[in-house]
C-alpha atoms as a PDB file:
ATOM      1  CA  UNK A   1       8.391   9.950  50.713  1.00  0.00           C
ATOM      2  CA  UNK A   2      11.145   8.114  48.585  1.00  0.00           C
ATOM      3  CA  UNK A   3      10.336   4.822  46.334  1.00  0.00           C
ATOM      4  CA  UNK A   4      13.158   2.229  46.324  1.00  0.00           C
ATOM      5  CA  UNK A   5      14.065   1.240  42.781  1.00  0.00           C
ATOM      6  CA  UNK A   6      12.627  -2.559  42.239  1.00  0.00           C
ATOM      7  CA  UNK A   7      15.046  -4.677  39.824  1.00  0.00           C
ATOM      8  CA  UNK A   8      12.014  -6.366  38.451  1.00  0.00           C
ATOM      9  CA  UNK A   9       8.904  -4.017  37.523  1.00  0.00           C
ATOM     10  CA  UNK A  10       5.839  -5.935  39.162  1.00  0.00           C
ATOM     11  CA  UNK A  11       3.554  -3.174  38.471  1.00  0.00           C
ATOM     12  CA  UNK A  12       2.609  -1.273  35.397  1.00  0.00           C
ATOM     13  CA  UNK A  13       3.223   2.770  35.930  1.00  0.00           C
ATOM     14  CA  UNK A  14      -0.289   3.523  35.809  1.00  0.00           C
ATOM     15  CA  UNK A  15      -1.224   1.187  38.138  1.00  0.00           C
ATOM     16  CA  UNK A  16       2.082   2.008  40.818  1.00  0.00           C
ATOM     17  CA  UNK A  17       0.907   5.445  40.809  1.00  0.00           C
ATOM     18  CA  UNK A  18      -2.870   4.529  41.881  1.00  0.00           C
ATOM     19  CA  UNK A  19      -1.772   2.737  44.425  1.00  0.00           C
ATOM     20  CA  UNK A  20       0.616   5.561  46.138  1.00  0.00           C
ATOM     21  CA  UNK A  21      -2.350   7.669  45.817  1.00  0.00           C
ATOM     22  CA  UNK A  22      -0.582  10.672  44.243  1.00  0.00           C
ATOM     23  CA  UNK A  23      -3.477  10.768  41.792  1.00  0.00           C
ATOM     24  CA  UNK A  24      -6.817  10.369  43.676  1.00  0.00           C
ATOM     25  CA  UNK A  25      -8.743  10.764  40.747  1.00  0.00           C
ATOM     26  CA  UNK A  26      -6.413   7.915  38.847  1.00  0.00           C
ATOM     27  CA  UNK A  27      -6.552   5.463  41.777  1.00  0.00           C
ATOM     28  CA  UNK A  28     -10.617   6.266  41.422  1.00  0.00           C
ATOM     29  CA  UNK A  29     -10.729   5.240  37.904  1.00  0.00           C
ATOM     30  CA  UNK A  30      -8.055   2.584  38.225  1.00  0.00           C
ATOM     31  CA  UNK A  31     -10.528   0.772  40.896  1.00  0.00           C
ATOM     32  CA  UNK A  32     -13.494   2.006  39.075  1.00  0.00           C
ATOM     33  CA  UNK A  33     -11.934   0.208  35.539  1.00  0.00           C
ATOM     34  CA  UNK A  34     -10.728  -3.255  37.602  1.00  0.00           C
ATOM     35  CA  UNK A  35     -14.185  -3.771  39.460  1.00  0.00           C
ATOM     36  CA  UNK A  36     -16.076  -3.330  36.019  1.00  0.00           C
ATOM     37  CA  UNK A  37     -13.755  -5.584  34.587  1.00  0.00           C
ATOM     38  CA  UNK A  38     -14.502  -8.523  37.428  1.00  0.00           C
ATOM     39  CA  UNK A  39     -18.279  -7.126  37.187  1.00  0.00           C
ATOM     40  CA  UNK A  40     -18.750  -7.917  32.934  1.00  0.00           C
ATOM     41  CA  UNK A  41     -17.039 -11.588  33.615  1.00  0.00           C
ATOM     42  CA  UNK A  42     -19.101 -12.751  36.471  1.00  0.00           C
ATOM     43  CA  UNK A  43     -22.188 -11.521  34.492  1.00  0.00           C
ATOM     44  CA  UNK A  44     -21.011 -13.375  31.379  1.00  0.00           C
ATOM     45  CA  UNK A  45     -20.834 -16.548  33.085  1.00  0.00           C
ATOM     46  CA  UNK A  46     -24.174 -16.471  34.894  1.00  0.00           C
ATOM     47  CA  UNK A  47     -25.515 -16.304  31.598  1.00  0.00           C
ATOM     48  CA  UNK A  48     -24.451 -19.030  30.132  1.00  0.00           C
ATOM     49  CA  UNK A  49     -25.617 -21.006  33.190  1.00  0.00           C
ATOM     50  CA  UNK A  50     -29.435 -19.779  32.752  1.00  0.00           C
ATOM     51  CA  UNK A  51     -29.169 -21.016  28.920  1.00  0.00           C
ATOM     52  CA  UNK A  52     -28.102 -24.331  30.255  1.00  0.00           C
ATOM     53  CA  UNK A  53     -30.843 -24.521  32.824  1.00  0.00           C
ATOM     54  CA  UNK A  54     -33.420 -23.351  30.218  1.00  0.00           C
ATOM     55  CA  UNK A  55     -32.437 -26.069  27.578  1.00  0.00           C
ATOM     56  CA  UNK A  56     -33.301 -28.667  30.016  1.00  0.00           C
ATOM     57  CA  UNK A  57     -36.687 -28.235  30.666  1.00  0.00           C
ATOM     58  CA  UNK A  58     -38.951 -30.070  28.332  1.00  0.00           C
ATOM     59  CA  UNK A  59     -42.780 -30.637  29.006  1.00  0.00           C
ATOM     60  CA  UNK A  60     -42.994 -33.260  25.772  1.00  0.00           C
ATOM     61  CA  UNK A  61     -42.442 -36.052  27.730  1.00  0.00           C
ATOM     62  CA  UNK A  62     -45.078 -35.421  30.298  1.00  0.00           C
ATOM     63  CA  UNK A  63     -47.793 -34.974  27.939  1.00  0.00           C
ATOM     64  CA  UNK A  64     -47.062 -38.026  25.971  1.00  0.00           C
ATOM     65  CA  UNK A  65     -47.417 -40.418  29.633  1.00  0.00           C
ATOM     66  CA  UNK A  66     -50.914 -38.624  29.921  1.00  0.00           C
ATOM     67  CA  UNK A  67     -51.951 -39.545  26.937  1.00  0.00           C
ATOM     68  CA  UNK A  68     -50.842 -43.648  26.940  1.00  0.00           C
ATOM     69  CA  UNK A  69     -52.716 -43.519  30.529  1.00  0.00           C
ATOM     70  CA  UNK A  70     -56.036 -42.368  29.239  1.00  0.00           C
ATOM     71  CA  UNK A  71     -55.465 -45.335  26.422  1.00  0.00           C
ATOM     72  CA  UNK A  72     -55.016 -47.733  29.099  1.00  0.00           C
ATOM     73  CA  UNK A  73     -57.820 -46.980  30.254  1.00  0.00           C
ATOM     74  CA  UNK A  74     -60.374 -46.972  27.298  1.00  0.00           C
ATOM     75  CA  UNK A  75     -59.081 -50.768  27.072  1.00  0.00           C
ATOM     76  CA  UNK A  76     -59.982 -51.698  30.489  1.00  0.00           C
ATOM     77  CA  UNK A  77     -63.618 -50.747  30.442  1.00  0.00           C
ATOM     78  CA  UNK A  78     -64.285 -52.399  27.232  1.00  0.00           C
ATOM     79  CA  UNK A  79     -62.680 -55.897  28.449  1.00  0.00           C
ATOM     80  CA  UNK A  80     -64.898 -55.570  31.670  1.00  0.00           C
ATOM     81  CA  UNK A  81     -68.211 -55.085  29.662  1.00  0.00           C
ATOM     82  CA  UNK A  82     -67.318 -58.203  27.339  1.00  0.00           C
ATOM     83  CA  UNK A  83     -67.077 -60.597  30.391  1.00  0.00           C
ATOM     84  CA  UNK A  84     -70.092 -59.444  31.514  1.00  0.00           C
ATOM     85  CA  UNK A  85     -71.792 -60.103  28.030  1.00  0.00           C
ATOM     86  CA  UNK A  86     -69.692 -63.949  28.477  1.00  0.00           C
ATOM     87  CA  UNK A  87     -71.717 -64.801  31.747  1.00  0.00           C
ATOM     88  CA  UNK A  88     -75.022 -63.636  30.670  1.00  0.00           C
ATOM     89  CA  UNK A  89     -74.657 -66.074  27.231  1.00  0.00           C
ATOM     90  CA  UNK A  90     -73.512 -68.951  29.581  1.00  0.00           C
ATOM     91  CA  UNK A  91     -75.971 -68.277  31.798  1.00  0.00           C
ATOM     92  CA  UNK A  92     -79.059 -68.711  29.393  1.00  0.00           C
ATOM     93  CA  UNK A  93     -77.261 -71.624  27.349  1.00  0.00           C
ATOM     94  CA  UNK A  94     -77.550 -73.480  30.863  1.00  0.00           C
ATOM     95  CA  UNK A  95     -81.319 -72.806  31.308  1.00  0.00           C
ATOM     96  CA  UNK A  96     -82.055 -73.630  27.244  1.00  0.00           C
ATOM     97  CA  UNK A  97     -80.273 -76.846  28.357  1.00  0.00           C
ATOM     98  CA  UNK A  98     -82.283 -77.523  31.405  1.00  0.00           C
ATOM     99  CA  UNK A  99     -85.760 -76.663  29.669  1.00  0.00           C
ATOM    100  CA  UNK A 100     -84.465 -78.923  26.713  1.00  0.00           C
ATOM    101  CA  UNK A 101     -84.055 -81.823  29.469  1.00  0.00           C
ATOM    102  CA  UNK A 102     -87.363 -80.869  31.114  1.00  0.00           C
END
Protein backbone atom coordinates (compact mmCIF):
# COMPACT_ATOMS: atom_id res chain seq x y z
CA UNK A 1 0.00 0.00 0.00
CA UNK A 2 1.73 3.38 -1.03
CA UNK A 3 1.12 6.86 0.99
CA UNK A 4 0.98 9.95 -1.26
CA UNK A 5 3.33 12.65 0.01
CA UNK A 6 0.96 15.58 1.61
CA UNK A 7 2.58 19.21 1.02
CA UNK A 8 1.23 20.23 4.35
CA UNK A 9 1.75 17.66 7.38
CA UNK A 10 -1.85 17.52 9.04
CA UNK A 11 -0.88 14.78 11.24
CA UNK A 12 1.88 14.24 13.70
CA UNK A 13 4.02 10.84 12.78
CA UNK A 14 2.92 9.10 15.73
CA UNK A 15 -0.42 9.71 15.26
CA UNK A 16 -0.34 8.93 11.00
CA UNK A 17 1.03 5.68 11.88
CA UNK A 18 -1.95 4.73 14.42
CA UNK A 19 -4.21 5.46 12.14
CA UNK A 20 -2.77 3.13 9.12
CA UNK A 21 -2.73 0.54 11.70
CA UNK A 22 0.83 -0.69 11.03
CA UNK A 23 1.28 -0.64 14.80
CA UNK A 24 -1.78 -2.24 16.52
CA UNK A 25 -0.40 -1.90 19.74
CA UNK A 26 0.42 2.08 18.96
CA UNK A 27 -3.04 2.78 17.50
CA UNK A 28 -4.20 0.93 21.04
CA UNK A 29 -2.36 3.31 23.14
CA UNK A 30 -2.83 6.26 20.82
CA UNK A 31 -6.82 5.77 21.42
CA UNK A 32 -6.22 4.58 24.86
CA UNK A 33 -4.03 8.16 25.60
CA UNK A 34 -6.83 10.53 23.54
CA UNK A 35 -9.99 9.00 25.37
CA UNK A 36 -8.20 9.53 28.86
CA UNK A 37 -7.39 12.81 27.81
CA UNK A 38 -11.33 13.75 26.91
CA UNK A 39 -12.12 11.45 30.13
CA UNK A 40 -9.80 13.84 32.93
CA UNK A 41 -11.52 17.16 31.24
CA UNK A 42 -15.09 16.19 31.37
CA UNK A 43 -14.44 15.02 35.00
CA UNK A 44 -12.75 18.34 35.83
CA UNK A 45 -15.61 20.29 34.81
CA UNK A 46 -18.35 18.32 36.56
CA UNK A 47 -16.57 19.20 39.51
CA UNK A 48 -16.56 22.47 39.53
CA UNK A 49 -20.32 22.38 38.83
CA UNK A 50 -21.08 20.30 42.20
CA UNK A 51 -18.96 23.11 44.17
CA UNK A 52 -21.23 25.64 42.63
CA UNK A 53 -24.38 23.76 43.46
CA UNK A 54 -23.09 23.09 47.02
CA UNK A 55 -22.30 26.85 47.77
CA UNK A 56 -25.83 27.65 47.19
CA UNK A 57 -27.59 25.88 49.61
CA UNK A 58 -28.00 27.70 52.84
CA UNK A 59 -30.53 26.62 55.65
CA UNK A 60 -29.81 30.17 57.71
CA UNK A 61 -32.47 31.81 56.24
CA UNK A 62 -35.11 29.28 56.96
CA UNK A 63 -34.46 29.06 60.51
CA UNK A 64 -34.43 32.71 61.10
CA UNK A 65 -38.47 32.97 59.40
CA UNK A 66 -39.28 30.19 62.08
CA UNK A 67 -38.17 31.94 64.64
CA UNK A 68 -39.93 35.73 63.84
CA UNK A 69 -43.22 33.41 63.37
CA UNK A 70 -43.20 31.93 66.81
CA UNK A 71 -42.61 35.84 68.00
CA UNK A 72 -45.59 36.80 66.19
CA UNK A 73 -47.26 34.74 67.84
CA UNK A 74 -46.36 35.20 71.61
CA UNK A 75 -47.70 38.90 70.78
CA UNK A 76 -51.01 37.86 69.63
CA UNK A 77 -52.11 35.89 72.64
CA UNK A 78 -51.09 38.47 75.04
CA UNK A 79 -53.13 41.38 73.13
CA UNK A 80 -56.21 38.95 73.14
CA UNK A 81 -56.05 38.34 77.00
CA UNK A 82 -55.74 42.27 77.65
CA UNK A 83 -59.08 42.99 75.80
CA UNK A 84 -60.61 40.54 77.63
CA UNK A 85 -59.31 42.07 81.01
CA UNK A 86 -60.79 45.77 79.13
CA UNK A 87 -64.46 44.37 79.00
CA UNK A 88 -64.58 42.78 82.30
CA UNK A 89 -63.35 46.46 84.00
CA UNK A 90 -66.06 48.20 81.81
CA UNK A 91 -68.36 45.84 82.58
CA UNK A 92 -68.32 46.25 86.50
CA UNK A 93 -67.68 50.18 86.24
CA UNK A 94 -71.29 50.08 84.56
CA UNK A 95 -72.95 48.08 87.41
CA UNK A 96 -70.90 50.32 90.32
CA UNK A 97 -72.63 53.10 88.32
CA UNK A 98 -76.05 51.65 88.28
CA UNK A 99 -75.95 50.56 92.11
CA UNK A 100 -74.54 54.18 92.76
CA UNK A 101 -77.88 55.51 90.96
CA UNK A 102 -80.01 52.90 92.74
Amino acid sequence: MRVMPLKQPFLSVATFSCFLGKFQANANCCKTELKKKKKKKKKKKKKKKKKKKKKKKKKKKKKKKKKKKKKKKKKKKKKKKKKKKKKKNINALLRHLEQEEM
